[in-house]
Structure formats: structure tokens, C-alpha cells
N, C-alpha and C. Protein backbone atom coordinates (compact mmCIF):
# COMPACT_ATOMS: atom_id res chain seq x y z
N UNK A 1 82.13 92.47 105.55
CA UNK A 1 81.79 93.83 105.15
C UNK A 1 80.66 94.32 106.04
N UNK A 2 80.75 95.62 106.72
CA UNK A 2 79.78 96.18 107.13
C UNK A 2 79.05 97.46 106.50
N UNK A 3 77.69 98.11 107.29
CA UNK A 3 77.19 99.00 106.64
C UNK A 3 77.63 99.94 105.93
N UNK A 4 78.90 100.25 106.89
CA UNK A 4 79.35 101.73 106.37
C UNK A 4 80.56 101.43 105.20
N UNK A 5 81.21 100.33 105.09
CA UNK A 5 81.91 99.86 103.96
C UNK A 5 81.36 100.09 102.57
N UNK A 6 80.30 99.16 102.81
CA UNK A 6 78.96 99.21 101.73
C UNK A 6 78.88 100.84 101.36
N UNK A 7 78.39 101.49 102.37
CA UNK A 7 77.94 103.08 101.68
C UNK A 7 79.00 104.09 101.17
N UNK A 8 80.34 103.13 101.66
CA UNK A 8 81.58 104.58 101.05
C UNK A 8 81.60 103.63 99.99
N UNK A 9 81.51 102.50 99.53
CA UNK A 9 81.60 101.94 97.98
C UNK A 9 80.50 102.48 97.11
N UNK A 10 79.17 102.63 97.81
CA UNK A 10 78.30 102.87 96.83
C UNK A 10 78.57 104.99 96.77
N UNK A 11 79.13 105.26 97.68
CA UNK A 11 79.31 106.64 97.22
C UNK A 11 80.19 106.91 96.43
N UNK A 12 81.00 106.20 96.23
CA UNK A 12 82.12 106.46 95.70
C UNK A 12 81.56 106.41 93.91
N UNK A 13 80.79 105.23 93.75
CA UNK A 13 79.74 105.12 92.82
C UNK A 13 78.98 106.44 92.23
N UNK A 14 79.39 107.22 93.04
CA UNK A 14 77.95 108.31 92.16
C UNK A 14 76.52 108.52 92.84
N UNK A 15 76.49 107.75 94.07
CA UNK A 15 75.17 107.65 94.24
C UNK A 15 74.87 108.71 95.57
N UNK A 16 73.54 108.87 95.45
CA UNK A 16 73.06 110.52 96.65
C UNK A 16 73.47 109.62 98.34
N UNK A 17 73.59 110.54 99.08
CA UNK A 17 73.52 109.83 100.45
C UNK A 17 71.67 109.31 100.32
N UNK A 18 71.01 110.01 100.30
CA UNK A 18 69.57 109.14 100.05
C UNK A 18 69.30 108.16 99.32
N UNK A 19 69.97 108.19 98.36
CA UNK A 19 69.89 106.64 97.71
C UNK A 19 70.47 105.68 98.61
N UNK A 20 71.54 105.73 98.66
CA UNK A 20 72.50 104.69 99.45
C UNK A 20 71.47 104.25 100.51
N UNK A 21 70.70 105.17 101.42
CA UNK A 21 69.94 104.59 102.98
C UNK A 21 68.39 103.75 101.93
N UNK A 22 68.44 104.51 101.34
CA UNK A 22 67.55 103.82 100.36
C UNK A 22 67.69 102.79 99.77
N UNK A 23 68.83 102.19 99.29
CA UNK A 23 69.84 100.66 99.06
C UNK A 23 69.49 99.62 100.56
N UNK A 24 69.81 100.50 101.27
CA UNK A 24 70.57 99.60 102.38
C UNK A 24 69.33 99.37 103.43
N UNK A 25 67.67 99.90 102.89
CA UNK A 25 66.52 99.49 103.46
C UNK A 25 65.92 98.90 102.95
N UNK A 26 66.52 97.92 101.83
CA UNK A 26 65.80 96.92 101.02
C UNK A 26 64.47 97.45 100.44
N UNK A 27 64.53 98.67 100.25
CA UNK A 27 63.17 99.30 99.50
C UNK A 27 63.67 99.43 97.94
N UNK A 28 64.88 99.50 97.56
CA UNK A 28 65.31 99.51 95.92
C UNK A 28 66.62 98.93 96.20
N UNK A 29 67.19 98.20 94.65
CA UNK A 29 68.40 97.24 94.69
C UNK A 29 68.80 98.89 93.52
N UNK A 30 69.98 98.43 93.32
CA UNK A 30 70.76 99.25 92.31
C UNK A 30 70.40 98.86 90.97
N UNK A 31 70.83 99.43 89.98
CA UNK A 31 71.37 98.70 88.34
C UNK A 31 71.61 97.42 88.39
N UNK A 32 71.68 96.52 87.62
CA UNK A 32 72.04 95.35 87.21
C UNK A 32 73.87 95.89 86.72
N UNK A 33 73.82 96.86 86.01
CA UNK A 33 74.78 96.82 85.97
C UNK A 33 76.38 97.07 87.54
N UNK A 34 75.50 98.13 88.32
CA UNK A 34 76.23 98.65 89.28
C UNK A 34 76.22 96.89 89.99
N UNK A 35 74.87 95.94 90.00
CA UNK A 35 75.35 94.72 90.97
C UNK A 35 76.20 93.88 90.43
N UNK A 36 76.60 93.80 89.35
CA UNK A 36 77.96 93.41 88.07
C UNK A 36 78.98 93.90 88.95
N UNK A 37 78.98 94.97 88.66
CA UNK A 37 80.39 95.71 89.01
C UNK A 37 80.94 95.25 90.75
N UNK A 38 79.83 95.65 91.58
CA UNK A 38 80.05 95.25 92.96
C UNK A 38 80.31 93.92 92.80
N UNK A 39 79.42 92.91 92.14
CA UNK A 39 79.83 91.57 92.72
C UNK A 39 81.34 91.10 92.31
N UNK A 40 82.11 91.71 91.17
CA UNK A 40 82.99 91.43 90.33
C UNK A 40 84.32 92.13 91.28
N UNK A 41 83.89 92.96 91.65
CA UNK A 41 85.59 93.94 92.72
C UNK A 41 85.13 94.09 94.04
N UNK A 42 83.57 93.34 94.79
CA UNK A 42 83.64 93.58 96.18
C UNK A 42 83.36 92.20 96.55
N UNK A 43 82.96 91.59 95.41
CA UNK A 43 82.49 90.08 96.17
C UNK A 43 81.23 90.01 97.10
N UNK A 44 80.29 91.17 96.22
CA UNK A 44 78.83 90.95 96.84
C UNK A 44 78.08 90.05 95.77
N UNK A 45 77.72 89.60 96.34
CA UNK A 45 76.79 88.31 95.37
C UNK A 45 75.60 88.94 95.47
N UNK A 46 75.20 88.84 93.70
CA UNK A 46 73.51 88.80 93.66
C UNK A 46 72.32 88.79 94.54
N UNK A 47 72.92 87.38 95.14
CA UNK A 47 71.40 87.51 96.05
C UNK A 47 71.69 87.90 97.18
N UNK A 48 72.52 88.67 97.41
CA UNK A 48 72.53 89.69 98.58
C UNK A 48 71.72 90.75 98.53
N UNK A 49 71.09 91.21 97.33
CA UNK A 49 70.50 92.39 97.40
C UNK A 49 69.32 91.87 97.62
N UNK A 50 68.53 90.74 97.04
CA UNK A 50 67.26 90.00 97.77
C UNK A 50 67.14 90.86 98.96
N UNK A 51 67.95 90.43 100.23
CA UNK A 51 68.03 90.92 101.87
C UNK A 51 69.01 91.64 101.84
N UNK A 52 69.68 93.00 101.58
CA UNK A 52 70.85 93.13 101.91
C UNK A 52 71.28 93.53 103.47
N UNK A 53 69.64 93.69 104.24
CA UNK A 53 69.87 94.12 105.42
C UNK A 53 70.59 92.59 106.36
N UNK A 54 70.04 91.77 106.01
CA UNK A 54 70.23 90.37 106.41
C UNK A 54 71.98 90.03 105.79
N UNK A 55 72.29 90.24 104.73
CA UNK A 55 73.80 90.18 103.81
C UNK A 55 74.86 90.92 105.23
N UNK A 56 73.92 91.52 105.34
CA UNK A 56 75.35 92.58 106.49
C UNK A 56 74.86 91.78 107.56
N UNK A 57 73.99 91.48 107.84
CA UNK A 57 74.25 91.15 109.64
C UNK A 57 73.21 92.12 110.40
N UNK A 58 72.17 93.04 109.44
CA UNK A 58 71.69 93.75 110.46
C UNK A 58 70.30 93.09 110.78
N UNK A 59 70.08 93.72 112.06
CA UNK A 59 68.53 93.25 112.34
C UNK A 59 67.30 93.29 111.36
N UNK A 60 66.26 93.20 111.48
CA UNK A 60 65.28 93.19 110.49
C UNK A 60 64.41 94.95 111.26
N UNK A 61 63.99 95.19 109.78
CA UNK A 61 63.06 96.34 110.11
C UNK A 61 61.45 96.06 110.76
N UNK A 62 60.58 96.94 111.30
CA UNK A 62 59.75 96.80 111.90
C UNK A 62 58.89 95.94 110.78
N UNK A 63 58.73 96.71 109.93
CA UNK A 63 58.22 96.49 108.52
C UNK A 63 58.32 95.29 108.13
N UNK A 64 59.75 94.56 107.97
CA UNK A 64 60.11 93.73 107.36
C UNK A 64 59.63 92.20 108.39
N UNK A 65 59.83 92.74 109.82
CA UNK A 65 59.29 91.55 110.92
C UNK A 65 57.56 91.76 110.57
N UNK A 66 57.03 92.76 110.59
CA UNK A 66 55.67 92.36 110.38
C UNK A 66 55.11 91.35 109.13
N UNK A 67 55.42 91.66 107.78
CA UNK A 67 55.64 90.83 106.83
C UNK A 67 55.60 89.65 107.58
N UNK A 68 56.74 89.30 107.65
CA UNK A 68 57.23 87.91 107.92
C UNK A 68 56.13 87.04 109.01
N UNK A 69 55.47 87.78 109.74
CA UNK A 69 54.56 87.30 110.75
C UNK A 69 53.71 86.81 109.58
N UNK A 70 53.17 88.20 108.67
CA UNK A 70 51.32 87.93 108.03
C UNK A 70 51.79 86.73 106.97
N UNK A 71 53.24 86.56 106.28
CA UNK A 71 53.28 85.45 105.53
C UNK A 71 53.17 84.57 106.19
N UNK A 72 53.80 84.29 107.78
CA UNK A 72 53.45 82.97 108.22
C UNK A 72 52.33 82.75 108.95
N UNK A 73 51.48 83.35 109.14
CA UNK A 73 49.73 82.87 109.62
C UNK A 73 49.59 83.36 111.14
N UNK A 74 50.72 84.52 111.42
CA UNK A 74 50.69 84.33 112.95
C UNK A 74 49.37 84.87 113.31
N UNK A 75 48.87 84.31 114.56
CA UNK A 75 47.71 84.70 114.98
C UNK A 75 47.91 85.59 115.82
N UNK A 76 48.50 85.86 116.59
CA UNK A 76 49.41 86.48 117.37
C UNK A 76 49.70 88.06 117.34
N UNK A 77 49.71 88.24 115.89
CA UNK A 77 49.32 89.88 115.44
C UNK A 77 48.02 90.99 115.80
N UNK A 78 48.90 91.58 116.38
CA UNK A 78 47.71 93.31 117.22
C UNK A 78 47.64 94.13 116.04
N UNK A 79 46.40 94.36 116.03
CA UNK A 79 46.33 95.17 114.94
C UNK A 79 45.72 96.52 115.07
């Protein structure tokens, strides 16, 4: 499954085009219930929404690589 699979399922759902880019930047997961429904007729698993940018295959955000530096101690960070 890729990005745009993902966003005609979640439109089809009811949901704004801003929500959906909003889904799919790991800044908010959906309902518990809507991740029921997906995991049950698309075969997205739970902890896909943890990363869903990572679930698809996409690169990491600027944001999301900086994180990942300050959790691991890099010294290495310009600030």
C-alpha cells in the first residue's frame, strides 16, 4: 500500500483532505474505532499508526530525524 491508497481510503471515510495530510504526518492517529475498521478490511495493523510514515515506506521528516538524533545523544547536532 502506498500514500495515496491510504488517503482515497481515509477519504472515502469522511475525513477533510487536512486531516488525512495530518494522519499521514504522524502528528494525530485516527479513532480507535476508524483503526478497527482499517485494520479489519485493509490489513493495516495497529502499530502502523505508531510510524505510519515509516508503515508506507516514506522517508522520515526533518522533525522526526532531529528527534531521533536528541534521543540518541548525538553530539553532532548544530543548533
Amino acid at each position: 500500500m502506498d500514500r495515496q491508497q491510504l488517503a482515497k481510503i481515509l477519504k472515502r471515510l469522511g475525513y477533510a483532505d487536512i486531516t488525512i495530510r495530518v494522519f499521514l504526518s504522524c502528528k494525530q492517529k485516527p479513532s480507535y474505532e476508524v483503526m478497527l475498521k482499517l485494520s479489519k478490511e485493509h490489513g493495516i495493523p495497529f502499530e502502523a499508526w505508531q510510524d505510519i510514515r515509516a508503515w508506507l515506506g516514506l522517508p522520515p521528516t526533518r522533525t522526526q530525524l532531529k528527534l531521533r538524533e536528541q534521543a540518541c545523544g548525538d553530539s553532532n547536532i548544530k543548533s
